[in-house]
PDB file of N, CA and C in Angstrom:
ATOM      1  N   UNK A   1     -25.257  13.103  49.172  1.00  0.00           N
ATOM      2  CA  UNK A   1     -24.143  13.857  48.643  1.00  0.00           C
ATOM      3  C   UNK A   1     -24.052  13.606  47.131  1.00  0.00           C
ATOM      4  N   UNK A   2     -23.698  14.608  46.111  1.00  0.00           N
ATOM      5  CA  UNK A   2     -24.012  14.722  45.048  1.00  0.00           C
ATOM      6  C   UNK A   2     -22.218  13.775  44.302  1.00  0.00           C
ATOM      7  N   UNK A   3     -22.492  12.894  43.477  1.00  0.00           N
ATOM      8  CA  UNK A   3     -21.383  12.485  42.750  1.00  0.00           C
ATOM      9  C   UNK A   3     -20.528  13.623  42.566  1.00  0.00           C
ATOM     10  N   UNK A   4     -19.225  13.475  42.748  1.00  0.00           N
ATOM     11  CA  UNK A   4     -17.791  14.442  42.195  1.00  0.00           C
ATOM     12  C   UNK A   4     -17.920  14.353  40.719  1.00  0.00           C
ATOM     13  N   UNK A   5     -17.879  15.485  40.197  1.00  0.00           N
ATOM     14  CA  UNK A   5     -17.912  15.572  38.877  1.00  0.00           C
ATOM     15  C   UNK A   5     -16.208  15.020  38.156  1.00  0.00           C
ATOM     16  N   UNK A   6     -16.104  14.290  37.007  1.00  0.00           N
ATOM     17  CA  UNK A   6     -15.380  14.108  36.922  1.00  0.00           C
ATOM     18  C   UNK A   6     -15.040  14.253  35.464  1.00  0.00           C
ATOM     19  N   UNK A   7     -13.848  14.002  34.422  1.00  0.00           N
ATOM     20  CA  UNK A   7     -13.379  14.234  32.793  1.00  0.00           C
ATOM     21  C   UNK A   7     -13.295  12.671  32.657  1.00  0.00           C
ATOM     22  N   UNK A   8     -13.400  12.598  31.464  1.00  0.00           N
ATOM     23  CA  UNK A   8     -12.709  11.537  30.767  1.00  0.00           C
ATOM     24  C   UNK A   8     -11.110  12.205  30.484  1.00  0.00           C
ATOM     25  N   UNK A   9     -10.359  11.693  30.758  1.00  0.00           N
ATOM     26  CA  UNK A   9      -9.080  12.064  30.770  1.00  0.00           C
ATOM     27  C   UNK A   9      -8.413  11.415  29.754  1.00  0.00           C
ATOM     28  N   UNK A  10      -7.518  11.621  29.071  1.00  0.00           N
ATOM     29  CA  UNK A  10      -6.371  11.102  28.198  1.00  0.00           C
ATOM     30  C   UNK A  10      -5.050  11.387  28.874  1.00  0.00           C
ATOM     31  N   UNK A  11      -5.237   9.528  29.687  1.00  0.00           N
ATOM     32  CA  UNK A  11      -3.771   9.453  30.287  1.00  0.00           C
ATOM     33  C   UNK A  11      -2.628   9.427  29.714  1.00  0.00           C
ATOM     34  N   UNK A  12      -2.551   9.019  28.189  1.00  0.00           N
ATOM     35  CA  UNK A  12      -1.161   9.202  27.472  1.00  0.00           C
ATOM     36  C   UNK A  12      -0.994  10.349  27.921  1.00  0.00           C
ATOM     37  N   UNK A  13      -1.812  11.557  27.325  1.00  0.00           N
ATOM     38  CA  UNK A  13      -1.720  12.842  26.898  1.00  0.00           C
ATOM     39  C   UNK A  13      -1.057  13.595  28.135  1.00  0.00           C
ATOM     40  N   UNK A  14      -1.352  13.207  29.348  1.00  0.00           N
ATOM     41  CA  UNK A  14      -1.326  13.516  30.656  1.00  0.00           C
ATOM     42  C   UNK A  14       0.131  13.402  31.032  1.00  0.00           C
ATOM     43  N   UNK A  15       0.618  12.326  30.894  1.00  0.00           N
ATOM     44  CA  UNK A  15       1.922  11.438  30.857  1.00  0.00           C
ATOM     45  C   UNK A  15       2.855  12.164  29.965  1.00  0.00           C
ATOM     46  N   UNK A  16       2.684  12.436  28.876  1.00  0.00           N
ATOM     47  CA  UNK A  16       3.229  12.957  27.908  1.00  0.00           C
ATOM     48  C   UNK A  16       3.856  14.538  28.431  1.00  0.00           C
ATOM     49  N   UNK A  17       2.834  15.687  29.204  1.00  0.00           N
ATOM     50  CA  UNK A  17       2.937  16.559  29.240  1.00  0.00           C
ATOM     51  C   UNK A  17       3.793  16.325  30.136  1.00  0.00           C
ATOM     52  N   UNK A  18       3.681  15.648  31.448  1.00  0.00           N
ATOM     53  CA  UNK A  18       4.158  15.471  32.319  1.00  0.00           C
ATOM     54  C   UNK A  18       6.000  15.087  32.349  1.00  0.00           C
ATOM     55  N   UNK A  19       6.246  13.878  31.247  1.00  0.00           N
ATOM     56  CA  UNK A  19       7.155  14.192  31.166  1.00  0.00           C
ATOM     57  C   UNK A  19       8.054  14.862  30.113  1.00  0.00           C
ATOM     58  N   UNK A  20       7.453  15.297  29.564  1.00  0.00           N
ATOM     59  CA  UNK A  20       7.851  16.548  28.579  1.00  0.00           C
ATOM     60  C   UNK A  20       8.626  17.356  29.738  1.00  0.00           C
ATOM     61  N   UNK A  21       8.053  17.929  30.822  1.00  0.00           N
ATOM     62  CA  UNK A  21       8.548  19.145  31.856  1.00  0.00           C
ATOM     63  C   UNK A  21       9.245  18.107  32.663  1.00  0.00           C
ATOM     64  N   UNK A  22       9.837  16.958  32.306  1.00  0.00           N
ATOM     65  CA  UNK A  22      10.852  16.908  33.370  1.00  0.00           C
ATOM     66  C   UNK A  22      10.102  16.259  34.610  1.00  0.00           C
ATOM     67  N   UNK A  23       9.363  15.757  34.784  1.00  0.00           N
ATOM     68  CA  UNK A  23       8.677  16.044  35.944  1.00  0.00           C
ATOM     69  C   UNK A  23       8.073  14.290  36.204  1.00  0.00           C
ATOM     70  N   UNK A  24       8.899  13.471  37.556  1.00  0.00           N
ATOM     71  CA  UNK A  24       8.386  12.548  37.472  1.00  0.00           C
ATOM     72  C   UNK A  24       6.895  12.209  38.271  1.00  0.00           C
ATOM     73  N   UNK A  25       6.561  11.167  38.490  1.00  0.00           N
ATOM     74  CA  UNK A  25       5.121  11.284  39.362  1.00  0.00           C
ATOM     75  C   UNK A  25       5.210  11.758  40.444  1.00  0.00           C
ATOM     76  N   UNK A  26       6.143  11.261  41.455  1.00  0.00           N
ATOM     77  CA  UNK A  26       6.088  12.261  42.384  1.00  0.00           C
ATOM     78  C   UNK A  26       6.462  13.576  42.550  1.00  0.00           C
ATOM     79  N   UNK A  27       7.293  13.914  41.400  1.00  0.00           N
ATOM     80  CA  UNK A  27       7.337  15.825  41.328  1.00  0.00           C
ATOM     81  C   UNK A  27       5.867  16.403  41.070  1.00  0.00           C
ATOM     82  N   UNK A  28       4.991  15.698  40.514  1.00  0.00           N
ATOM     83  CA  UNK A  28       3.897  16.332  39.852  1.00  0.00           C
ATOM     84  C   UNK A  28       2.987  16.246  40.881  1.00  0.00           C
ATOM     85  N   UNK A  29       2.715  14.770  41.219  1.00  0.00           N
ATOM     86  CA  UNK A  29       1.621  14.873  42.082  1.00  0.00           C
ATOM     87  C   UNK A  29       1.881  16.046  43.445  1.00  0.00           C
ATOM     88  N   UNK A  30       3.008  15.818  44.178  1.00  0.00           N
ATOM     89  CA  UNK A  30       3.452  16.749  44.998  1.00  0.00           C
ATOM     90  C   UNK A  30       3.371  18.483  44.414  1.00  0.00           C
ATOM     91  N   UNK A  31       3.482  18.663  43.645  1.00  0.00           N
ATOM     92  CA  UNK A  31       2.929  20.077  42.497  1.00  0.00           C
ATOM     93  C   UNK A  31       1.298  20.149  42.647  1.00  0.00           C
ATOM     94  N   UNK A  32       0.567  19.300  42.686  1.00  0.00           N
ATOM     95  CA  UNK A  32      -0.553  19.222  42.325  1.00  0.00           C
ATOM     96  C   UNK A  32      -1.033  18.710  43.405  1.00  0.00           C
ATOM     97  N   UNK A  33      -0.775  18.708  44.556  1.00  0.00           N
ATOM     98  CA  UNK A  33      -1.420  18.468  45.743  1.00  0.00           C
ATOM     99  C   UNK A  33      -2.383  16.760  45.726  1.00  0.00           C
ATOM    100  N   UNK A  34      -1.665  15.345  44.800  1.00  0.00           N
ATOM    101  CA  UNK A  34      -2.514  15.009  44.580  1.00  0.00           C
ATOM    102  C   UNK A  34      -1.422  13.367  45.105  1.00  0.00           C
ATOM    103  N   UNK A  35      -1.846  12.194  45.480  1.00  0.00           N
ATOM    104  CA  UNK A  35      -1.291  11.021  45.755  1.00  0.00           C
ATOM    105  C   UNK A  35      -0.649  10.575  44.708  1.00  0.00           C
ATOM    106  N   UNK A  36       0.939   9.852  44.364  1.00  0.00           N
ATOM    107  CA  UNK A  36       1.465   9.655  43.589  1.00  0.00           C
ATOM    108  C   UNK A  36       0.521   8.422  42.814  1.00  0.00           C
ATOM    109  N   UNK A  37      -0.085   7.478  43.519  1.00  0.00           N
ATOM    110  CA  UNK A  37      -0.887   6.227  43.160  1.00  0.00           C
ATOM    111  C   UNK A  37      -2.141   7.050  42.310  1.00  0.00           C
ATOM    112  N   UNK A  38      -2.583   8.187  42.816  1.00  0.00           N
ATOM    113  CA  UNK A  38      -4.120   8.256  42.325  1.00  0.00           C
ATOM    114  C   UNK A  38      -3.271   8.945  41.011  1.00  0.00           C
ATOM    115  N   UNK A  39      -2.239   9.627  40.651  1.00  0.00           N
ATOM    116  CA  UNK A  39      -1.760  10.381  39.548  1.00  0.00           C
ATOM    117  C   UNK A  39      -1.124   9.143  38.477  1.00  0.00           C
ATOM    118  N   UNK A  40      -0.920   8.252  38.871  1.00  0.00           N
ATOM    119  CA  UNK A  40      -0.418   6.969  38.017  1.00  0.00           C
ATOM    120  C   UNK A  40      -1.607   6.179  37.610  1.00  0.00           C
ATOM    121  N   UNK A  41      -2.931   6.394  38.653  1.00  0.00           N
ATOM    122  CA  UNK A  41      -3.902   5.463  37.986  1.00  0.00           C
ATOM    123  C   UNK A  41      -5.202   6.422  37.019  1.00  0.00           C
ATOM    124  N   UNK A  42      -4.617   7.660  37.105  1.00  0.00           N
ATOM    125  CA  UNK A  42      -5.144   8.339  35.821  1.00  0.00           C
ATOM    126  C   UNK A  42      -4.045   8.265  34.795  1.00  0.00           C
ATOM    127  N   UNK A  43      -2.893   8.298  34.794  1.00  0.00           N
ATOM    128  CA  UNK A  43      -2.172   8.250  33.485  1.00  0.00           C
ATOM    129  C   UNK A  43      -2.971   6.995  33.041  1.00  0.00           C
ATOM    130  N   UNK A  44      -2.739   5.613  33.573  1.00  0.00           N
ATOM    131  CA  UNK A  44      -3.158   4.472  33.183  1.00  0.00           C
ATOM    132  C   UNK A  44      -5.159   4.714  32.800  1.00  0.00           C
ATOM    133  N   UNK A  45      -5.647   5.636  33.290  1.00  0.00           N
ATOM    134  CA  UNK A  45      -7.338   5.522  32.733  1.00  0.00           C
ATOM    135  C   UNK A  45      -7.559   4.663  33.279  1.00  0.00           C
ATOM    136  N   UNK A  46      -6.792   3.996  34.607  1.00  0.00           N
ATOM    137  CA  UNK A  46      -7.874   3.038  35.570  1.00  0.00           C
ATOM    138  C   UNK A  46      -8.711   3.798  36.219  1.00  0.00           C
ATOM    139  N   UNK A  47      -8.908   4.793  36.853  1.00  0.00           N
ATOM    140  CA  UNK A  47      -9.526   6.050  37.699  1.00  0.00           C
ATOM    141  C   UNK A  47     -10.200   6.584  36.940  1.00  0.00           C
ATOM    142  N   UNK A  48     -11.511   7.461  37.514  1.00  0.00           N
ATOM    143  CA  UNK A  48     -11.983   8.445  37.180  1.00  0.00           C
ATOM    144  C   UNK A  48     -11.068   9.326  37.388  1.00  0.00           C
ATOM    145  N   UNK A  49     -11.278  10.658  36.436  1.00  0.00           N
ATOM    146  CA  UNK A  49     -10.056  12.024  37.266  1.00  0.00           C
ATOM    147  C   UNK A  49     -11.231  13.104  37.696  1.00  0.00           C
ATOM    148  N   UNK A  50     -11.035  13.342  39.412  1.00  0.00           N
ATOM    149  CA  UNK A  50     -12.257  14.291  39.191  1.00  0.00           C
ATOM    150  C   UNK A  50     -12.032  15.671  38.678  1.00  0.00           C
ATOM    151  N   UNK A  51     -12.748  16.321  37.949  1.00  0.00           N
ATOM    152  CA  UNK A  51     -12.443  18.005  37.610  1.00  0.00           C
ATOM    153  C   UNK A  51     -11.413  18.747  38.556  1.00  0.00           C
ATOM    154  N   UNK A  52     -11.938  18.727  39.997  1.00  0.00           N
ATOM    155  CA  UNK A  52     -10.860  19.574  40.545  1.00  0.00           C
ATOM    156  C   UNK A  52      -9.462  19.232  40.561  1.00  0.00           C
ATOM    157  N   UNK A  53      -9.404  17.974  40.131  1.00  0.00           N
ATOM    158  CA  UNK A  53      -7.768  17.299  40.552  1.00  0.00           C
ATOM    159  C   UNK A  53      -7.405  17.743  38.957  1.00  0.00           C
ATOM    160  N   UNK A  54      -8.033  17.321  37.988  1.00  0.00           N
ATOM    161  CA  UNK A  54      -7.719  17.865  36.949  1.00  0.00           C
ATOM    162  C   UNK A  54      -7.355  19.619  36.755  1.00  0.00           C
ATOM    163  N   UNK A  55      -7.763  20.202  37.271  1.00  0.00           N
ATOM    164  CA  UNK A  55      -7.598  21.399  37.438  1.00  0.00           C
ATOM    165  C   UNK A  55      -6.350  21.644  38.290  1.00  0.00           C
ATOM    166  N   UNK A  56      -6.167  21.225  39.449  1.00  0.00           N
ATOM    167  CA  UNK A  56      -4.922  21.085  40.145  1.00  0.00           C
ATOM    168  C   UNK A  56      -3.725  20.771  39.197  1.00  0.00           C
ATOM    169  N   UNK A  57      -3.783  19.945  38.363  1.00  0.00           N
ATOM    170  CA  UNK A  57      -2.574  18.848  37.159  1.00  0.00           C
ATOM    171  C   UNK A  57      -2.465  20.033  36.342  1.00  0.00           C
ATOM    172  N   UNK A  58      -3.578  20.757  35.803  1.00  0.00           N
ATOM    173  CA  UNK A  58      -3.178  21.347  34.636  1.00  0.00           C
ATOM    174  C   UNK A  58      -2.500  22.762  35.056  1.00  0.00           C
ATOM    175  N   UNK A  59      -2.651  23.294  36.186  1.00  0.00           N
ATOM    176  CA  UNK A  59      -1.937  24.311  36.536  1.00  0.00           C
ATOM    177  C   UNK A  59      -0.444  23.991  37.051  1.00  0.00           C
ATOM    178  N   UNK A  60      -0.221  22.769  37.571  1.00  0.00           N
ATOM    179  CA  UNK A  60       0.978  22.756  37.754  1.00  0.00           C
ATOM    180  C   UNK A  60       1.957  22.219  36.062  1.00  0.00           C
ATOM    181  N   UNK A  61       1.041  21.267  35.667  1.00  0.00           N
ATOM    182  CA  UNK A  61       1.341  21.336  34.192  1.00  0.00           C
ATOM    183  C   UNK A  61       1.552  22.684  33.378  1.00  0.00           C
ATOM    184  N   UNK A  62       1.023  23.745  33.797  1.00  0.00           N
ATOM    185  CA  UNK A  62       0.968  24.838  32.497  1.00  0.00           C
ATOM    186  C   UNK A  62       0.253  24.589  31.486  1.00  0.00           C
ATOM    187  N   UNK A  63      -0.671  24.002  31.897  1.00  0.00           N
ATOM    188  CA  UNK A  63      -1.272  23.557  30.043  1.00  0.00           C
ATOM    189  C   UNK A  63      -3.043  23.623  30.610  1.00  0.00           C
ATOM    190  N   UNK A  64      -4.051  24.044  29.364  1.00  0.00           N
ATOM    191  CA  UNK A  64      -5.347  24.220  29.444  1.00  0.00           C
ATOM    192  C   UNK A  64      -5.804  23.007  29.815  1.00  0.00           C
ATOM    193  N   UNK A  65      -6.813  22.439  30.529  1.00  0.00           N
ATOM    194  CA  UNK A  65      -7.901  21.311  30.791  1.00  0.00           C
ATOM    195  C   UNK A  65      -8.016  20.556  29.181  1.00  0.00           C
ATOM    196  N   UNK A  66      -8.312  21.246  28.288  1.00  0.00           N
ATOM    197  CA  UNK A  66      -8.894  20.521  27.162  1.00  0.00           C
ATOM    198  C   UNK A  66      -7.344  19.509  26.553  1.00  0.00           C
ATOM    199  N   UNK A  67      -6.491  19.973  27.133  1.00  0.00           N
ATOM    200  CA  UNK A  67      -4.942  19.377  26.605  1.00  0.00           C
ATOM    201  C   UNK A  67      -5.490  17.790  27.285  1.00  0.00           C
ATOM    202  N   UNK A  68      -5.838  17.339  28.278  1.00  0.00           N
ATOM    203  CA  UNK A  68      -5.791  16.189  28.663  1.00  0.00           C
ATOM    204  C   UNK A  68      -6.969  15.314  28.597  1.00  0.00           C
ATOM    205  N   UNK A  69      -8.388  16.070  28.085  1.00  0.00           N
ATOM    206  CA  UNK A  69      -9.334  15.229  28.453  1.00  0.00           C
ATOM    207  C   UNK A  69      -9.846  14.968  26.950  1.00  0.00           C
ATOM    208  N   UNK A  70     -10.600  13.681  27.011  1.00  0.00           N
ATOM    209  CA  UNK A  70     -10.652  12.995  25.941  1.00  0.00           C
ATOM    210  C   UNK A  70     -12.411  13.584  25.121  1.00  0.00           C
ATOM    211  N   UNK A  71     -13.265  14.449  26.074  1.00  0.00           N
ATOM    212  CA  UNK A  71     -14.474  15.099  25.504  1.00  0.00           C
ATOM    213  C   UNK A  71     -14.569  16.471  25.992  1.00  0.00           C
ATOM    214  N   UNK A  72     -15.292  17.521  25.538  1.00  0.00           N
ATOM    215  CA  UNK A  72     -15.513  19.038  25.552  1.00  0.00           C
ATOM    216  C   UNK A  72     -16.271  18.486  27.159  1.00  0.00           C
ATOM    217  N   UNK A  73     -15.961  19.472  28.289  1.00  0.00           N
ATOM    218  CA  UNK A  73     -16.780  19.422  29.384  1.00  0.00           C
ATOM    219  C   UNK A  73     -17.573  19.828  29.134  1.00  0.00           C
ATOM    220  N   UNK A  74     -18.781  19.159  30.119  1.00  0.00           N
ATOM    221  CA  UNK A  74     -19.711  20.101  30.272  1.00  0.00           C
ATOM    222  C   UNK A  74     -20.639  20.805  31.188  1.00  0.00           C
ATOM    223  N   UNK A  75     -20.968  21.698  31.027  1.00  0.00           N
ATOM    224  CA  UNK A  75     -21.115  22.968  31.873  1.00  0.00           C
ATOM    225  C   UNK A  75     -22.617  22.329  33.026  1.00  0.00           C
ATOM    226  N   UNK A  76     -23.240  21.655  32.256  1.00  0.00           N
ATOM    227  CA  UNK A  76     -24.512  20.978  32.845  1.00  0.00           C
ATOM    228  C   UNK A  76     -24.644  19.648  32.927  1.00  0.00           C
ATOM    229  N   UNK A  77     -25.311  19.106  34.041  1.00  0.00           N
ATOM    230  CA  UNK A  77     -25.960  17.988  33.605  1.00  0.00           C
ATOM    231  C   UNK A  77     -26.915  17.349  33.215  1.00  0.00           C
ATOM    232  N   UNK A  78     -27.655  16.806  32.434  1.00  0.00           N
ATOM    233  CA  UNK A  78     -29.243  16.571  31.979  1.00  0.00           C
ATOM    234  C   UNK A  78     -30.099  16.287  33.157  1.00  0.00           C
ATOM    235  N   UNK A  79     -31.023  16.859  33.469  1.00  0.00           N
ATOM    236  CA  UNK A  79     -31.624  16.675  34.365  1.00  0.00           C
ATOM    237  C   UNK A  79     -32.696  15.035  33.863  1.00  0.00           C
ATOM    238  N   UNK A  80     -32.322  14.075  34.171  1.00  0.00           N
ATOM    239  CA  UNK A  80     -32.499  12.878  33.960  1.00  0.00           C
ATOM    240  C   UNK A  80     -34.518  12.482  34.184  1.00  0.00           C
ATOM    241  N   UNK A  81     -35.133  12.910  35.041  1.00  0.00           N
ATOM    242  CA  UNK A  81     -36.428  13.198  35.050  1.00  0.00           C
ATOM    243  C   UNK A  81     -36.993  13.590  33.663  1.00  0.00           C
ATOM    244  N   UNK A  82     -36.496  14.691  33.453  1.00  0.00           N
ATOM    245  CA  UNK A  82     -37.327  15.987  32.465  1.00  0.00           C
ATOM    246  C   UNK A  82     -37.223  15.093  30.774  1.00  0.00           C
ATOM    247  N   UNK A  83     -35.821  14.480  30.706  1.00  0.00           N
ATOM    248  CA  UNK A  83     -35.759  13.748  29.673  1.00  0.00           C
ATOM    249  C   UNK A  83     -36.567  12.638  29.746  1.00  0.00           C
ATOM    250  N   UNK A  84     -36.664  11.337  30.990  1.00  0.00           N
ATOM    251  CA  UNK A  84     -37.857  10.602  31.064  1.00  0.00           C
ATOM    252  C   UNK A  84     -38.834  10.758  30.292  1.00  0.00           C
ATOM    253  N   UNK A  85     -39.599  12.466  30.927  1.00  0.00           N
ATOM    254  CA  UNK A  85     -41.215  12.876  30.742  1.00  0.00           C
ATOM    255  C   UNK A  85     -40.921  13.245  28.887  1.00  0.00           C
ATOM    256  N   UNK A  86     -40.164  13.699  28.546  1.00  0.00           N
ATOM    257  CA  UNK A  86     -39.857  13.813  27.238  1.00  0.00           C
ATOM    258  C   UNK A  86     -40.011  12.814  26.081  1.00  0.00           C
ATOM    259  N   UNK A  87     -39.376  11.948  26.151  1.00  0.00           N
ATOM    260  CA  UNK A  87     -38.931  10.764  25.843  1.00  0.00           C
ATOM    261  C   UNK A  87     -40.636  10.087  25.974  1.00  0.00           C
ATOM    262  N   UNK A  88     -41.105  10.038  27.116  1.00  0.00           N
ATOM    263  CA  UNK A  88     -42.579   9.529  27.228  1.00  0.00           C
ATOM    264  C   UNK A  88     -43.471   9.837  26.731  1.00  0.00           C
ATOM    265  N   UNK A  89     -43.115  11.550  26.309  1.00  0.00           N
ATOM    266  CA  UNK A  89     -44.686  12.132  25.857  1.00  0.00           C
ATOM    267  C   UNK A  89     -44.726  11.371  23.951  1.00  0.00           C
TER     268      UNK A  89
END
């Protein structure tokens, strides 16, 4: 099974939006279909956040993906082989 893709997240930033709207952890996570513990241990950046949960947060947030995460996603992943043979030649 392939790793869950996941953001580097900016839990201030996260926190911030969050309670900007009023909205404590359990209003949000319950908004966002997501465990009050796993939504407190991304504010804190103990957790990975995976993309889809991030995606879940930012719609109940109202606010774009790039508002919370700390690098530009990205669309691919390096195919880790091809760079090897690269790198070798």
């Amino acid at each position: 099974m392939p790793p869950t893709p996941t953001v580097r997240q900016n839990g201030h930033a996260l926190r911030s939006f969050r309670e900007i709207r009023g909205l404590s952890v359990a209003d949000l996570a319950e908004r966002a279909d997501v465990s009050p513990s796993a939504l407190r241990n991304w504010e804190l950046e103990n957790k990975a956040l995976p993309t889809v949960k991030a995606e879940r947060l930012c719609v109940a947030l109202s606010i774009r993906i790039a508002a919370i995460v700390r690098e530009p996603l990205a669309t691919a992943q390096p195919d880790q082989d091809a760079l090897q043979e690269r790198t070798a030649s």
